[in-house]
Protein backbone atom coordinates (compact mmCIF):
# COMPACT_ATOMS: atom_id res chain seq x y z
CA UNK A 1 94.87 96.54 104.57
CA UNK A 2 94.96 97.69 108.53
CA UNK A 3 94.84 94.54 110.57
CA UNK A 4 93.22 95.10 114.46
CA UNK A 5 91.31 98.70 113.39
CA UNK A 6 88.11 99.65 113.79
CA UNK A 7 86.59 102.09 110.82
CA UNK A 8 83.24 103.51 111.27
CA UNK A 9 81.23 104.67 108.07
CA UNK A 10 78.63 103.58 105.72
CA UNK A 11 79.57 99.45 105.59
CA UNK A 12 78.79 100.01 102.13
CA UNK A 13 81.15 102.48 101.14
CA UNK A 14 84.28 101.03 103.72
CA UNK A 15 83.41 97.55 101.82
CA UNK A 16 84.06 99.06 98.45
CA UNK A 17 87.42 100.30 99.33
CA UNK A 18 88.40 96.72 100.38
CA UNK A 19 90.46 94.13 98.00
CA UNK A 20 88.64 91.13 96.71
CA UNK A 21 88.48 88.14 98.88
CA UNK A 22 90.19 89.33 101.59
CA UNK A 23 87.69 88.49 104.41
CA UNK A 24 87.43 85.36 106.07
CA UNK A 25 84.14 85.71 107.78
CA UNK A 26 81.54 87.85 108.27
CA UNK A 27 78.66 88.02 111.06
CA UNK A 28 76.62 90.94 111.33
CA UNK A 29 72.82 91.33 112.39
CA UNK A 30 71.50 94.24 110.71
CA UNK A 31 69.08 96.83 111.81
CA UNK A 32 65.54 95.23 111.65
CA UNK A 33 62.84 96.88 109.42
CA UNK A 34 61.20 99.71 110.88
CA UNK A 35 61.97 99.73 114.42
CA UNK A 36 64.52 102.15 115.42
CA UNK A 37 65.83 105.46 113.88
CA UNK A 38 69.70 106.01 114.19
CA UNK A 39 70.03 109.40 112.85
CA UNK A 40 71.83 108.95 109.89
CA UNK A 41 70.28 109.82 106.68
CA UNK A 42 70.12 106.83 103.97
CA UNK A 43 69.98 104.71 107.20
CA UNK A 44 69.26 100.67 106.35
CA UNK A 45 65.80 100.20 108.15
CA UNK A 46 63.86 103.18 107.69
CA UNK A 47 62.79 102.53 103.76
CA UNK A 48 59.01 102.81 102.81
CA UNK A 49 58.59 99.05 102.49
CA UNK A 50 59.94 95.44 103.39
CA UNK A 51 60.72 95.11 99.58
CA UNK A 52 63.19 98.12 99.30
CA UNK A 53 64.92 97.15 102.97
CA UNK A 54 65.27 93.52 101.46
CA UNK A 55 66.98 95.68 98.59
CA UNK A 56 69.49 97.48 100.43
CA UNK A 57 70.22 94.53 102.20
CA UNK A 58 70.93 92.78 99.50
CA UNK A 59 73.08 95.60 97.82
CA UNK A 60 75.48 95.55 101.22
CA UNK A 61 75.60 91.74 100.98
CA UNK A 62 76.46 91.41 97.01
CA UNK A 63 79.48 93.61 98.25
CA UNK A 64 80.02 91.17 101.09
CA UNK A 65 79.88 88.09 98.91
CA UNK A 66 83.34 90.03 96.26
CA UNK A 67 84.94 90.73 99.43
CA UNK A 68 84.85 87.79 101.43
CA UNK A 69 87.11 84.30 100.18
CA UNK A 70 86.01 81.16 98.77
CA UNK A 71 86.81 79.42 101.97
CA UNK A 72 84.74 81.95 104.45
CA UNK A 73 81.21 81.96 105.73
CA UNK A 74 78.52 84.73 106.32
CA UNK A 75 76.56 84.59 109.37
CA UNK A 76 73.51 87.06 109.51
CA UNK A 77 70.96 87.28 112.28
CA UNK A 78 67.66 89.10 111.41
CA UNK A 79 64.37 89.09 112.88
CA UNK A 80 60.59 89.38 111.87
CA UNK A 81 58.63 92.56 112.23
CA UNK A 82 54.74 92.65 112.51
CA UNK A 83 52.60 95.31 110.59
CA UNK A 84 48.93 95.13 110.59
CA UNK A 85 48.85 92.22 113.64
CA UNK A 86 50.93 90.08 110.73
CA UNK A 87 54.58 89.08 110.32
CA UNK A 88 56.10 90.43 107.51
CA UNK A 89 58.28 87.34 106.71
CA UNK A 90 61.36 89.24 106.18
CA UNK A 91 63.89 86.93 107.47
CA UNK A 92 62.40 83.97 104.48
CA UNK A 93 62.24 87.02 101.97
CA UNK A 94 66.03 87.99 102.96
CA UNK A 95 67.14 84.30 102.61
CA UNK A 96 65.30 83.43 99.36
CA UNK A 97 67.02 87.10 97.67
CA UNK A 98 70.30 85.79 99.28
CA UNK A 99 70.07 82.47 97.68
CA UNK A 100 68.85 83.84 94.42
CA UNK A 101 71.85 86.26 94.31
CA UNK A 102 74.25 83.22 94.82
CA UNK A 103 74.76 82.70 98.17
CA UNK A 104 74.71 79.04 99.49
CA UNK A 105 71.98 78.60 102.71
CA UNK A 106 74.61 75.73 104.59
CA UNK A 107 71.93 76.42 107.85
CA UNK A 108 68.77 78.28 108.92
CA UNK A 109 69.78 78.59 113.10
CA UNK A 110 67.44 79.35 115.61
CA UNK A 111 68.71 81.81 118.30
CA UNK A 112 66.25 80.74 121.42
CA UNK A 113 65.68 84.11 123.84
CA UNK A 114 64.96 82.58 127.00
CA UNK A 115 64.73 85.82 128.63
CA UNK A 116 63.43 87.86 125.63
CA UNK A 117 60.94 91.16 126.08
CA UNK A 118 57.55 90.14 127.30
CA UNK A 119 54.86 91.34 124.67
CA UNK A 120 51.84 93.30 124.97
CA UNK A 121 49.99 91.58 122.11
CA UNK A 122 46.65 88.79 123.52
CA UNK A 123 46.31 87.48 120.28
CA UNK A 124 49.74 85.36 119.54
CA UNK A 125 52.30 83.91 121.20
CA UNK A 126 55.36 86.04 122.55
CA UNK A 127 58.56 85.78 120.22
CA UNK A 128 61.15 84.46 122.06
CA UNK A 129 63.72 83.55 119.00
CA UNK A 130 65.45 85.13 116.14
CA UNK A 131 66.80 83.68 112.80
CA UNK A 132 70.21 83.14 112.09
CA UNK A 133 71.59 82.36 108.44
CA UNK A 134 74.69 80.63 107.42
CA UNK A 135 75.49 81.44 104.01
CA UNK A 136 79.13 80.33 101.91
CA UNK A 137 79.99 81.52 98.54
CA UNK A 138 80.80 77.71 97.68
CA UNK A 139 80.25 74.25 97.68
CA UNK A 140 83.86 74.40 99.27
CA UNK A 141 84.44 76.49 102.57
CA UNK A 142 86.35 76.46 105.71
CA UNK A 143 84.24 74.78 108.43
CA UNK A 144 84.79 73.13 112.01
CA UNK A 145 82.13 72.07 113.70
CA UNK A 146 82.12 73.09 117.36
CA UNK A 147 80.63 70.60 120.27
CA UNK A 148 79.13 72.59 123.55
CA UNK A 149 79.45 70.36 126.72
CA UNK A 150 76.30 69.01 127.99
CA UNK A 151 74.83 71.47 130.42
CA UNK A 152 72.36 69.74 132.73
CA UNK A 153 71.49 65.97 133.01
CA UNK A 154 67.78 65.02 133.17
CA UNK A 155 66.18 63.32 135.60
CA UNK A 156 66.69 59.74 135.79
CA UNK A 157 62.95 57.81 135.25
CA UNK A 158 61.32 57.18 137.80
CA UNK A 159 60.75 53.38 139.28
CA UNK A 160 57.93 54.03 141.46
CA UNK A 161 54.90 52.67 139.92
CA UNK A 162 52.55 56.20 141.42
CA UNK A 163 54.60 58.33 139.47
CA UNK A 164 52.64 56.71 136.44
CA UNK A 165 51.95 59.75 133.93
CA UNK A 166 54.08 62.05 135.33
CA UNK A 167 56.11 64.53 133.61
CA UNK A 168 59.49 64.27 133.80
């Protein structure tokens, strides 16, 4: 197997050329469900419905589950579309499939946005997040849990009696 080389093709096809369990981790966020058009015929993301997307999805991840070891982890980040003013719950439906096909959900992550695209819509909130899944193969995996230092102190409490109800 080349080590350091990039291959560009169908992920599904380059995936079944690979050895068994010879992937220590994958993290990938596919294309989301009916937003964009790549140009490439049999493209993931431009099926007829959230049920046959969830499908294909699947399909590349069942070949991502014989490729990758015992010890390694699958991170996936997908996001929610809306049809008819209503989410289409894909990134539950994707996890429940994922879980059903034997994947292990370790954590459901949010990804906050805190500068994501204003929307146009009056009737619901803007989404500023996207879902991130952390999936293993078993009970058993490589893991290291990672601290981030603390970025910003708050504001010490105030003593002064006026400041009473104040937000701090």
């Amino acid at each position: 197997m080349k080590v350091d080389y990039i291959e560009q093709g169908d992920c599904l096809e380059l995936m079944k050329q690979l050895p068994d369990e010879c992937i220590d981790m994958v993290i990938t966020s596919p294309p989301y469900f009916n937003l964009r058009d790549y140009g490439v015929s049999g493209q993931i993301g431009l099926e007829k419905d959230v049920d046959s997307y969830i499908d294909n999805l699947i399909a590349v991840f069942n070949e991502v589950y014989r490729i990758l070891k015992n010890t390694g982890s699958c991170w996936v980040n997908i996001d929610d579309v809306y049809s008819e003013q209503s989410l289409l719950c894909i990134p539950d439906r994707f996890k429940i499939k994922m879980v059903e096909n034997g994947w292990i959900c370790r954590n459901e992550i949010i990804w906050h946005k805190p500068n994501a695209m204003p929307s146009s819509a009056k009737t619901r909130f803007n989404n500023d997040f996207e879902k991130m899944f952390f999936f293993t193969k078993k009970k058993k995996y490589f893991f290291q849990t990672q601290y981030e230092p603390l970025k910003s102190v708050l504001p010490k409490k105030s003593t002064n009696r006026k400041s009473k109800g104040s937000i701090l």
